[in-house]
C-alpha atoms as a PDB file:
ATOM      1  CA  UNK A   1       6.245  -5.159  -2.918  1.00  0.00           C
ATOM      2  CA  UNK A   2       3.597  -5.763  -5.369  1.00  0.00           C
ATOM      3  CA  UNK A   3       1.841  -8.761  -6.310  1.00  0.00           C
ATOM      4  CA  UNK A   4      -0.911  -9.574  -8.974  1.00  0.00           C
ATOM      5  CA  UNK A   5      -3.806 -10.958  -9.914  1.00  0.00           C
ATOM      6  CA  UNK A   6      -4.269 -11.066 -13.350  1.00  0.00           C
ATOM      7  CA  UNK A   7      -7.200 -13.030 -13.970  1.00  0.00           C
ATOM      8  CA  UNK A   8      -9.385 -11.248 -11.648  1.00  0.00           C
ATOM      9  CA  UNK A   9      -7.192  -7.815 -12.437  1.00  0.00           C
ATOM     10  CA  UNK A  10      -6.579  -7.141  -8.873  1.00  0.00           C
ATOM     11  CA  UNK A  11      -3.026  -5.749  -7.086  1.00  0.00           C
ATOM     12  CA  UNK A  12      -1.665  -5.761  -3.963  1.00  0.00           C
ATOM     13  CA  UNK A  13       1.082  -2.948  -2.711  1.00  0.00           C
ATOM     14  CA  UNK A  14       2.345  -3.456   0.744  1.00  0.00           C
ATOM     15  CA  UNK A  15       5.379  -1.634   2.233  1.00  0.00           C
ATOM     16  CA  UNK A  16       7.538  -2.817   5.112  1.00  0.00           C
ATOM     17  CA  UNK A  17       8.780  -0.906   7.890  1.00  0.00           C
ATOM     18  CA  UNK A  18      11.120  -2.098  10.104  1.00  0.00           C
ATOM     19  CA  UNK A  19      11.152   0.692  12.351  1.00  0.00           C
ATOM     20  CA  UNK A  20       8.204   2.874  14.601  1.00  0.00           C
ATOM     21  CA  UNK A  21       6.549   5.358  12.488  1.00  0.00           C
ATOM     22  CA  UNK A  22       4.818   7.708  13.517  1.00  0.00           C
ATOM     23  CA  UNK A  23       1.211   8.377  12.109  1.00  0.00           C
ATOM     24  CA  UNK A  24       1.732  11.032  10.122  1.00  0.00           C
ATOM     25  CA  UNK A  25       4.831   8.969   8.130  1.00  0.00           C
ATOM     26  CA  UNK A  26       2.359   6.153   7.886  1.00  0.00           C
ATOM     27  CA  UNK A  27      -0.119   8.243   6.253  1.00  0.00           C
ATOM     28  CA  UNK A  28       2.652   9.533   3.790  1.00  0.00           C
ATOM     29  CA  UNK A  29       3.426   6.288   3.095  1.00  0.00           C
ATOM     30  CA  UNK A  30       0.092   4.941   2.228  1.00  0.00           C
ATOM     31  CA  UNK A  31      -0.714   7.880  -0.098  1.00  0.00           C
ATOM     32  CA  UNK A  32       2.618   6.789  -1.894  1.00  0.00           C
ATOM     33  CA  UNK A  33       1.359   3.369  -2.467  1.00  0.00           C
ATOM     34  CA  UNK A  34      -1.911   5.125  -3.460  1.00  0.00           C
ATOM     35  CA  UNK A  35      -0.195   6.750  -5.743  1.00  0.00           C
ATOM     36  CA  UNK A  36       1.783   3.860  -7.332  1.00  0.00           C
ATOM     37  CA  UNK A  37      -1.425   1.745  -7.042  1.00  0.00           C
ATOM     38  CA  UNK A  38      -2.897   4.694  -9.763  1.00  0.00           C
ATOM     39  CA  UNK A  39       0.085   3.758 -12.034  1.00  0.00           C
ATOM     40  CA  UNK A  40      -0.219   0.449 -12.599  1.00  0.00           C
ATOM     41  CA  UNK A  41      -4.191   0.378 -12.848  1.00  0.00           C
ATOM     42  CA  UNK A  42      -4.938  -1.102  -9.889  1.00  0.00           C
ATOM     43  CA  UNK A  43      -8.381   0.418  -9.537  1.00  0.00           C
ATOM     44  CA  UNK A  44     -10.307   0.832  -6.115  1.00  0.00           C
ATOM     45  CA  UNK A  45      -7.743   1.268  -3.083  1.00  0.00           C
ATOM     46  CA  UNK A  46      -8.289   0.046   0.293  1.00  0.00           C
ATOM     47  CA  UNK A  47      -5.821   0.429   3.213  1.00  0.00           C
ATOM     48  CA  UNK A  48      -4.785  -1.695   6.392  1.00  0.00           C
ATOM     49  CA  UNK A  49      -2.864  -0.063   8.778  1.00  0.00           C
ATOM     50  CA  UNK A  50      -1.161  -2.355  11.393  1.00  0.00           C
ATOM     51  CA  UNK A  51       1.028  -0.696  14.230  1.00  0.00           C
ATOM     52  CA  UNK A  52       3.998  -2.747  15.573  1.00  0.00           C
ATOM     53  CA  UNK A  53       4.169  -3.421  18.903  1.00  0.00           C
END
């Protein structure tokens, strides 16, 4: 999901798992959104990692 900010030129990525991860998948999927975060110009990334349960 990605949402945006235009007027203060800020983005948000978030990805949804519905399952357990484990951490190393979690990482993987972070440095995807890092990744995707690079292609649309979002700038400075910070991550939030919340574990289910």
């Amino acid at each position: 999901m990605l949402a945006l900010n235009e007027r203060e030129k800020k983005a948000l990525l978030v990805e949804v798992k519905w399952k357990d991860l484990s951490e190393r998948e979690a990482r993987g999927i972070l440095k995807s959104l890092e990744r995707k975060s690079e292609l649309v110009g979002a700038g400075r990334v910070g991550t939030f990692l919340r574990p289910g349960g």
